[in-house]
Protein backbone atom coordinates (compact mmCIF):
# COMPACT_ATOMS: atom_id res chain seq x y z
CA UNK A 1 122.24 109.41 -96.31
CA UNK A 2 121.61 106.16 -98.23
CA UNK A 3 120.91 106.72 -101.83
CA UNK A 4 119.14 104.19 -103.81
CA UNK A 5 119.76 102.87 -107.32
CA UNK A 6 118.21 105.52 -109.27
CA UNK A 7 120.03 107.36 -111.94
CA UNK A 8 121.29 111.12 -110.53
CA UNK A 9 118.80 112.94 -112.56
CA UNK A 10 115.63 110.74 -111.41
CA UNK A 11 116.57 111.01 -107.53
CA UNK A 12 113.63 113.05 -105.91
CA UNK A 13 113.78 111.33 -102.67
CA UNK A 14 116.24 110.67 -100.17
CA UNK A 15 116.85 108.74 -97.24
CA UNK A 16 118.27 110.47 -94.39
CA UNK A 17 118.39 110.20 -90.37
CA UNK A 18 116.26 112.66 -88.26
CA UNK A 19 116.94 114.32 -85.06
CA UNK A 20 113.58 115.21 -83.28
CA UNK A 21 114.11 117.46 -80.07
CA UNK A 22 110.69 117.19 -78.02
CA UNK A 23 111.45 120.04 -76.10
CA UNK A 24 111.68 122.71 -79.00
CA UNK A 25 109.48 120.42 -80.77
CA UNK A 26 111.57 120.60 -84.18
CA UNK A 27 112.90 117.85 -86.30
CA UNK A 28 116.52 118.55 -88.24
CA UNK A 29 119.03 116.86 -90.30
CA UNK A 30 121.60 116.75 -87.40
CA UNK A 31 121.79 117.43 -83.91
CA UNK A 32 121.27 121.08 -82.40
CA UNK A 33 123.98 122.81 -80.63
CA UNK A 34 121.60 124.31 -78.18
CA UNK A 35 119.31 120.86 -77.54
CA UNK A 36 122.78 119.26 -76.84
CA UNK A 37 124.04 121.86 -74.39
CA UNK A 38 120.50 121.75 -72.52
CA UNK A 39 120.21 117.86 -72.67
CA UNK A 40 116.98 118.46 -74.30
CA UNK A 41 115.11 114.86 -74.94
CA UNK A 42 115.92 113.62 -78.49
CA UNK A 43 115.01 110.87 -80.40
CA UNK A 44 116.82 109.50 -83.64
CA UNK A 45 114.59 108.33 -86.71
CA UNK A 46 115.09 107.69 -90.11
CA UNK A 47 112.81 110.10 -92.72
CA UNK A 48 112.38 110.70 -96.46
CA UNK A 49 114.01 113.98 -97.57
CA UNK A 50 111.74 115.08 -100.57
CA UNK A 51 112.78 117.84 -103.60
CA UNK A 52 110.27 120.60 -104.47
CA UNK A 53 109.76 123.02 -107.29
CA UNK A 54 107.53 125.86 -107.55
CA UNK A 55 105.14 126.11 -110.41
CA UNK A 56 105.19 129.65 -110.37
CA UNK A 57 109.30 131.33 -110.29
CA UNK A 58 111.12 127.85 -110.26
CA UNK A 59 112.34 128.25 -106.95
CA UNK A 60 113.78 125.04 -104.79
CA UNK A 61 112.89 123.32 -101.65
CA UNK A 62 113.56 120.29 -99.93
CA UNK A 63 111.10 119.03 -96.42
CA UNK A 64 111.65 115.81 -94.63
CA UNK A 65 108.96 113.39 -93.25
CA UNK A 66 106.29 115.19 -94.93
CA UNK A 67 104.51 114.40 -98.28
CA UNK A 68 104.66 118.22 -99.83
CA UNK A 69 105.85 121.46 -98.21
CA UNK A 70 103.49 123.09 -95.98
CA UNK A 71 104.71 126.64 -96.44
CA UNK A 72 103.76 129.13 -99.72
CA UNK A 73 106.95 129.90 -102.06
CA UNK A 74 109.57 132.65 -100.40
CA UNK A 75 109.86 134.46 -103.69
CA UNK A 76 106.32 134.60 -105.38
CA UNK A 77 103.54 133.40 -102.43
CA UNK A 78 102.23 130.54 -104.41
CA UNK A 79 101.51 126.72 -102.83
CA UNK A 80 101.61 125.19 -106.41
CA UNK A 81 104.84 122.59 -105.53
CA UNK A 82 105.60 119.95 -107.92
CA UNK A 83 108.48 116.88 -107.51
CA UNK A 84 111.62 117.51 -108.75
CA UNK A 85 114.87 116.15 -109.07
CA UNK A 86 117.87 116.28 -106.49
CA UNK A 87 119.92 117.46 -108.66
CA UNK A 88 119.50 121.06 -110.61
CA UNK A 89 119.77 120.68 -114.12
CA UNK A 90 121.82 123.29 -115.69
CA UNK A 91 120.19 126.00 -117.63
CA UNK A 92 121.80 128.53 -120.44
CA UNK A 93 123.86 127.96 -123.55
CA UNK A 94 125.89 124.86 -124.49
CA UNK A 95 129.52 124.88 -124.94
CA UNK A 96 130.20 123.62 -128.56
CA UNK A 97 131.96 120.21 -126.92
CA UNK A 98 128.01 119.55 -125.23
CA UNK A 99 126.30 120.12 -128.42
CA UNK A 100 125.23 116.81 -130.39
CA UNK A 101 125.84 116.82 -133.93
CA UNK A 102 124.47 113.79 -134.95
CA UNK A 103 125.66 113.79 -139.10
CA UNK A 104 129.09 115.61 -137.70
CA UNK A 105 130.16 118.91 -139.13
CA UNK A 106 130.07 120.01 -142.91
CA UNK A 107 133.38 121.07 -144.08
CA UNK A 108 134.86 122.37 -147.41
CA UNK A 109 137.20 121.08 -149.08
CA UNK A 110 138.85 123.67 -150.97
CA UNK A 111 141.87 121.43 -152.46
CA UNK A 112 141.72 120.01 -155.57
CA UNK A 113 142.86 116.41 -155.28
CA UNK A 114 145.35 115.98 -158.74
């Protein structure tokens, strides 16, 4: 896979190689164990492996070769898919070393200079 110059958190597209088997009529990421042991017909092609998230729970997806996925959500049923990043961003509290305190932190002095 050949990604391009984007930053991590902007990469919603990917470039990736395609194995389409003509006899089971399917196109993967790599090559099938069974379309190799039955010397099924397959072609190599290059694709665009896209990142999906659903409007609706949040829930992931990935297709490649095709614009947006063609299937409803697993968890809730819904078709509303929106472009999202490779990457998952992280979700939940912040350790106090990720927090940003931008004036840094107010401390007492409780010594009386002499």
């Amino acid at each position: 896979a050949v990604v391009s110059t984007q930053s991590t958190g902007e990469l919603k597209e990917l470039k990736v190689t395609v194995y389409m088997c003509r006899t089971c009529n399917t196109a993967t990421s790599r090559l099938l164990d069974r379309c190799l042991a039955e010397k099924h017909p397959v072609k190599k092609a290059p694709a665009l492996k896209r990142f999906f998230r659903c409007r609706g729970c949040s829930s992931r997806t990935e297709v490649v070769g095709l614009p947006y996925p063609e299937q409803n959500c697993r968890k809730c049923g819904k078709s509303a898919w929106e472009k999202c990043s490779m990457y998952h961003e992280k979700k939940g509290p912040k350790l106090d070393s990720e927090r940003l305190i931008l004036r840094g932190e107010d401390v007492e002095i409780n010594e009386r200079v002499k």
